[in-house]
N, C-alpha and C. Protein backbone atom coordinates (compact mmCIF):
# COMPACT_ATOMS: atom_id res chain seq x y z
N UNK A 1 12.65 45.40 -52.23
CA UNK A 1 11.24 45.06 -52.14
C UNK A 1 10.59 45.92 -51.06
N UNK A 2 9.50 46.81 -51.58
CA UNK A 2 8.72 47.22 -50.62
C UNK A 2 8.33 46.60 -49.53
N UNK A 3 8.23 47.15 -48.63
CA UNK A 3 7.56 46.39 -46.56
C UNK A 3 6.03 45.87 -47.27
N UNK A 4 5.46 46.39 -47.61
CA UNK A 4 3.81 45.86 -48.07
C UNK A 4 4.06 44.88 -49.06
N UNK A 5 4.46 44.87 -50.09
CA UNK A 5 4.85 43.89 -50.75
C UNK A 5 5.51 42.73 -50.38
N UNK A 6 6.31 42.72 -49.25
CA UNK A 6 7.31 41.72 -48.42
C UNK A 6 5.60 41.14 -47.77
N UNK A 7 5.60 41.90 -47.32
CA UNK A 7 4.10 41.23 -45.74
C UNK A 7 3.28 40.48 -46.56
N UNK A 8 2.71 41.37 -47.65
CA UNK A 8 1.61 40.73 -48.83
C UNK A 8 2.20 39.05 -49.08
N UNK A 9 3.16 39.44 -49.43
CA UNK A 9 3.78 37.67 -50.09
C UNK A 9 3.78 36.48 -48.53
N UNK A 10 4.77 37.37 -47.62
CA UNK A 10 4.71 36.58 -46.48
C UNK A 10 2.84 35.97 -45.74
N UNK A 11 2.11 36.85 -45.56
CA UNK A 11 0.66 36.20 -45.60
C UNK A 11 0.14 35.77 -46.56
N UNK A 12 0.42 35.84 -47.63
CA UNK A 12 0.17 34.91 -48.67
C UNK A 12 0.37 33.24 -48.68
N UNK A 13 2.00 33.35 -48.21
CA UNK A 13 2.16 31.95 -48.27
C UNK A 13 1.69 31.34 -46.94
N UNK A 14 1.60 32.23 -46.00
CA UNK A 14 1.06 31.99 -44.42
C UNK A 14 -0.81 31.34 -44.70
N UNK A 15 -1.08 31.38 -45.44
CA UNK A 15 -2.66 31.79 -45.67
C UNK A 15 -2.86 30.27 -46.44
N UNK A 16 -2.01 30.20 -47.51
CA UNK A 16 -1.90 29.02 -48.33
C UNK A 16 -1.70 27.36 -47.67
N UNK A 17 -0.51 28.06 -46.22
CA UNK A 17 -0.03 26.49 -46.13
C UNK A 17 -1.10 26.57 -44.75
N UNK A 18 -1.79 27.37 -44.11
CA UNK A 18 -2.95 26.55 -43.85
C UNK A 18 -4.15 26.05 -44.41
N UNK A 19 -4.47 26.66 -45.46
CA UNK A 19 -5.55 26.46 -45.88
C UNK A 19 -5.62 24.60 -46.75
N UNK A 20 -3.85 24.95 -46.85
CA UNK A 20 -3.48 23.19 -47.47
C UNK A 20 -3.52 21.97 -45.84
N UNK A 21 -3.39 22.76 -44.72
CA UNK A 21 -3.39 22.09 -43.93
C UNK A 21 -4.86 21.81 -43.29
N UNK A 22 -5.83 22.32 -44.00
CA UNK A 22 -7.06 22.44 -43.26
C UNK A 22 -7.99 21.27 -44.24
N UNK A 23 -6.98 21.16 -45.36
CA UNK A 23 -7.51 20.38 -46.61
C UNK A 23 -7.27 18.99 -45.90
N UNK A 24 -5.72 18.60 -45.66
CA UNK A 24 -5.19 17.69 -45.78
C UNK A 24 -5.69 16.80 -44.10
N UNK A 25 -6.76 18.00 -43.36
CA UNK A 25 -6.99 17.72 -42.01
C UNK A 25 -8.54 16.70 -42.52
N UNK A 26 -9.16 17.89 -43.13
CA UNK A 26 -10.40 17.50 -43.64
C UNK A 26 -10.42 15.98 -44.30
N UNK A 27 -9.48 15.55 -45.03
CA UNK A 27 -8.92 14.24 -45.94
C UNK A 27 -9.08 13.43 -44.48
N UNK A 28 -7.96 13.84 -43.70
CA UNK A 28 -7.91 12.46 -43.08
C UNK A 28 -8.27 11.92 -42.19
N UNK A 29 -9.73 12.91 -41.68
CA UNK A 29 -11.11 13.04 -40.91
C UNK A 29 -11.89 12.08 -41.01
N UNK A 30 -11.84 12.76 -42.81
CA UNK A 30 -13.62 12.37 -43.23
C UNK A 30 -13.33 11.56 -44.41
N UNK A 31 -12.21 11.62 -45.10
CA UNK A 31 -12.35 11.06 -46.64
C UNK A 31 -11.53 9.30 -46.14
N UNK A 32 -10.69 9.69 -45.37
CA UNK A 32 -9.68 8.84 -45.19
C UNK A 32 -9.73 8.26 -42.74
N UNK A 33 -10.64 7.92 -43.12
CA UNK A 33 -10.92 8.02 -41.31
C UNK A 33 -9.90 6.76 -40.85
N UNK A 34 -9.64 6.24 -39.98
CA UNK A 34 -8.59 5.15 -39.70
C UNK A 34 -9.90 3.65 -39.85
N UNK A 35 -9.49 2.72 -40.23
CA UNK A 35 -10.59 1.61 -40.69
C UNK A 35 -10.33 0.66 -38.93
N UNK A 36 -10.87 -0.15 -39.50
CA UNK A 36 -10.88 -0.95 -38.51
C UNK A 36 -9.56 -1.84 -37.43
N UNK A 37 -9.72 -1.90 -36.49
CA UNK A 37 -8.39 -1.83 -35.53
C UNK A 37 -8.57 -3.34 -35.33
N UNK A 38 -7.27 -3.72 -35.87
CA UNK A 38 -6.74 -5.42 -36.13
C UNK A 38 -5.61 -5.51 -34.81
N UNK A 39 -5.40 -5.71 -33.96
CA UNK A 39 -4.21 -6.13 -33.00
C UNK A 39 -3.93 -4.61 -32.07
N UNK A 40 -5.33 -3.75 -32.30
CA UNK A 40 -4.76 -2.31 -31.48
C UNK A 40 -4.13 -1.57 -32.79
N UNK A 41 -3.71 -2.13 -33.96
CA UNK A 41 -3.05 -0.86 -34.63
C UNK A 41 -4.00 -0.43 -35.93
N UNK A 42 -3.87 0.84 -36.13
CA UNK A 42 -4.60 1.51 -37.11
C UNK A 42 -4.80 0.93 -38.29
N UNK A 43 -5.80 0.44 -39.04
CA UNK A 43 -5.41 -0.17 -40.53
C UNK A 43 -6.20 0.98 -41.53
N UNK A 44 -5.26 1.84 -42.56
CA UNK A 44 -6.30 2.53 -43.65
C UNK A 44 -7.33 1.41 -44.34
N UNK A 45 -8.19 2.44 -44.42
CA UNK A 45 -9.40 1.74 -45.45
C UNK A 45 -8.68 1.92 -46.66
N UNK A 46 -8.78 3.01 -47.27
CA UNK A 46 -8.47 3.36 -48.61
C UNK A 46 -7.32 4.27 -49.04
N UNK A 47 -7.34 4.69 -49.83
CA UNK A 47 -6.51 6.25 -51.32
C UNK A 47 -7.45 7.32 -51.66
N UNK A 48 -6.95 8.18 -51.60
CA UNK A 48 -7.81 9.24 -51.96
C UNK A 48 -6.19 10.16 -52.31
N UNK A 49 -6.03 10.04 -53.47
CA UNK A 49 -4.77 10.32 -54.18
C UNK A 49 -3.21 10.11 -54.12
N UNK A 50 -3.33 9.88 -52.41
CA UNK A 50 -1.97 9.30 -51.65
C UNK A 50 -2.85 8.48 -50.89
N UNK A 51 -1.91 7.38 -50.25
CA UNK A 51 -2.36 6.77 -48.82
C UNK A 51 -1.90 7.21 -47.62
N UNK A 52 -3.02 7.04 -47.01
CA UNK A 52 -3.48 7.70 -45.45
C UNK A 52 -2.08 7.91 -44.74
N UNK A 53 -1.01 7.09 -44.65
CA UNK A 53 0.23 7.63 -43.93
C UNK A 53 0.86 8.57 -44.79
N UNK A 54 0.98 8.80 -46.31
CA UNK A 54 1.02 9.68 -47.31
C UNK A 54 0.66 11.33 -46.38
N UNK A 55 -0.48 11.06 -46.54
CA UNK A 55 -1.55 12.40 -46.55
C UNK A 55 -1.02 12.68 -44.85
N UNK A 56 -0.63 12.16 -43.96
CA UNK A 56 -0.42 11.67 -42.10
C UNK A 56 1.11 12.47 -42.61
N UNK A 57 1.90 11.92 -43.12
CA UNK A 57 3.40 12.83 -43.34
C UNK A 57 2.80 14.54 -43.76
N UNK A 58 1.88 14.45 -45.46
CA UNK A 58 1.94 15.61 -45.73
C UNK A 58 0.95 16.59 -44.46
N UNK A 59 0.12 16.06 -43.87
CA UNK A 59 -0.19 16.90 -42.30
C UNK A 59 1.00 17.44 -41.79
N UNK A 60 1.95 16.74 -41.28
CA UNK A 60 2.58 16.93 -40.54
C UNK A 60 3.93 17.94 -40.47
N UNK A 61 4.28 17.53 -41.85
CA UNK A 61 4.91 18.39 -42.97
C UNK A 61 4.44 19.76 -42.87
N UNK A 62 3.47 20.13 -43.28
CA UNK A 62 2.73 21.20 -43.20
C UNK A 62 2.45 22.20 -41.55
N UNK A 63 2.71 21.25 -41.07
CA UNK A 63 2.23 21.63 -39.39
C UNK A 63 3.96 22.29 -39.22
N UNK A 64 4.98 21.45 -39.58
CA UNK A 64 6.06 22.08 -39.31
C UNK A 64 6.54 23.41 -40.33
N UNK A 65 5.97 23.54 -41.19
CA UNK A 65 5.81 24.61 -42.53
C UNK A 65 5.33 26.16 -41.79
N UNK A 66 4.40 25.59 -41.07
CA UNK A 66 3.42 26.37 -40.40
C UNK A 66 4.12 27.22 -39.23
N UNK A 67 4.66 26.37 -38.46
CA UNK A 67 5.43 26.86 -37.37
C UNK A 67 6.79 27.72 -37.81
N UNK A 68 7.57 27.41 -38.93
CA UNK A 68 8.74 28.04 -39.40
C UNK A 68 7.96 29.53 -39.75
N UNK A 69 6.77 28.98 -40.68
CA UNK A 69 6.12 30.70 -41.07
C UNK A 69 5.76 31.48 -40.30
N UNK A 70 5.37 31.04 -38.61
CA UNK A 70 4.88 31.93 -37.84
C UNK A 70 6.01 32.52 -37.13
N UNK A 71 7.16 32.11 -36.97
CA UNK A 71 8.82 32.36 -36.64
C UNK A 71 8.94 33.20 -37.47
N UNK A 72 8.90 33.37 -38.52
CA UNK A 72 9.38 34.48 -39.60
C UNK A 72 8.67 35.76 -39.78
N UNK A 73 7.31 35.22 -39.66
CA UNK A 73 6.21 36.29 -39.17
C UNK A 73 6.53 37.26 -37.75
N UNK A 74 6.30 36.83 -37.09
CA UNK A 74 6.57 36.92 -35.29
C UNK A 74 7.90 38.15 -35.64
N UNK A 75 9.29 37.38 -36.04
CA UNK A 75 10.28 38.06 -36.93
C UNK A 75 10.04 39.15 -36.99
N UNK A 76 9.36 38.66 -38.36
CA UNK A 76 9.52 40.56 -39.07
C UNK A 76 8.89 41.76 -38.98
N UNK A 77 7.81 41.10 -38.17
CA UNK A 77 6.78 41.84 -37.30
C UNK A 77 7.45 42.42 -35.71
N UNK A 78 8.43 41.87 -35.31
CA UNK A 78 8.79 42.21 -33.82
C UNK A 78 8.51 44.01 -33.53
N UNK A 79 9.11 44.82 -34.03
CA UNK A 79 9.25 45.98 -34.05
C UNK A 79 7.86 46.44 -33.57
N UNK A 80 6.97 46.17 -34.62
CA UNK A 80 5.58 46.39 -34.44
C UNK A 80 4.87 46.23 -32.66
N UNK A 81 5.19 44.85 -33.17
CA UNK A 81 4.64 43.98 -31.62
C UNK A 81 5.00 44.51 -29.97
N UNK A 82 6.60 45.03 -30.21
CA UNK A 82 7.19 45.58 -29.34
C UNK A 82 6.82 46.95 -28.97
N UNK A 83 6.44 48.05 -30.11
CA UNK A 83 5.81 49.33 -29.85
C UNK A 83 4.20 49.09 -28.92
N UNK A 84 3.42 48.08 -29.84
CA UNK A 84 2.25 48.00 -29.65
C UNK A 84 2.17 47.32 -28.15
N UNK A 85 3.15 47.19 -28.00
CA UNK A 85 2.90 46.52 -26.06
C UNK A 85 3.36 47.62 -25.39
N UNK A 86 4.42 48.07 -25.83
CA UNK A 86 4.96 49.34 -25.03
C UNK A 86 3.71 50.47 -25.21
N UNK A 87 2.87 50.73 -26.34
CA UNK A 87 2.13 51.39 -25.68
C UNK A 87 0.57 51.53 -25.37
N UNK A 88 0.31 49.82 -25.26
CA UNK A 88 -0.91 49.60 -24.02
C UNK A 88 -0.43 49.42 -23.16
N UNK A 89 0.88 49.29 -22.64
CA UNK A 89 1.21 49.34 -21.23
C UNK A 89 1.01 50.82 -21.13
N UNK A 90 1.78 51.51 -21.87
CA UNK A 90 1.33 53.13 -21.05
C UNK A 90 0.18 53.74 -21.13
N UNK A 91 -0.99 52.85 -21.76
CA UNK A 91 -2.31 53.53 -21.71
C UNK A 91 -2.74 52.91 -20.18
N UNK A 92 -2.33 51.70 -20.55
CA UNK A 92 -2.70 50.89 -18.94
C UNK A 92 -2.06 51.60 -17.47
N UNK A 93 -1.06 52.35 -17.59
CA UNK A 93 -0.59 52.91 -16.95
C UNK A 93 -1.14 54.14 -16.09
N UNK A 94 -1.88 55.18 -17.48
CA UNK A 94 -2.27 56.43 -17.52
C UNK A 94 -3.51 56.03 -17.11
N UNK A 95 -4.29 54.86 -16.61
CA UNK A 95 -5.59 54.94 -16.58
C UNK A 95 -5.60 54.63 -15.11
N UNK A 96 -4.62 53.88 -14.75
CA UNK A 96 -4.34 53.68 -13.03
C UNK A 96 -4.07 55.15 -12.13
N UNK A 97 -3.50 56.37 -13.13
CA UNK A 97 -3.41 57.60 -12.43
C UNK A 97 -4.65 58.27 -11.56
């Protein structure tokens, strides 16, 4: 597999599982807000396709999805990351001369 083709797919799915996490944030904001507090603990109002601890796992789920993808990213990117510091340090360097 081509390097552009590898990256393409890898931000692809990078792109996806936030955009599912920005969904599932939005849900349990605004669609699904926590109802009224009986003894101090949270009670859902409603469903909005799963219930609120449902949609509270698939957040969370996703949050850890998120973090594995940016590990793999970070990854396969190192090389990059490592040149590109090595050389604004030596621009940073050459400008102190």
């Amino acid at each position: 597999m081509r390097k552009t083709t590898r990256n393409y797919i890898l931000d692809g799915i990078f792109g996806l599982l936030m955009l599912f996490q920005g969904i599932s944030g939005f849900v349990l904001w605004f669609v699904l807000p926590c109802g009224p507090r009986i003894g101090g603990a949270c009670r859902p109002r409603d469903e909005f396709l799963f219930t609120r601890l449902t949609w509270i796992d698939i957040h969370q789920w996703l949050a850890v999805a998120l973090v594995v993808m940016f590990a793999v990213h970070i990854f396969m990117h190192w090389r990059w990351i490592f040149y590109m510091t090595k050389s604004y340090c030596r621009q940073e360097e050459e400008v102190r001369k």
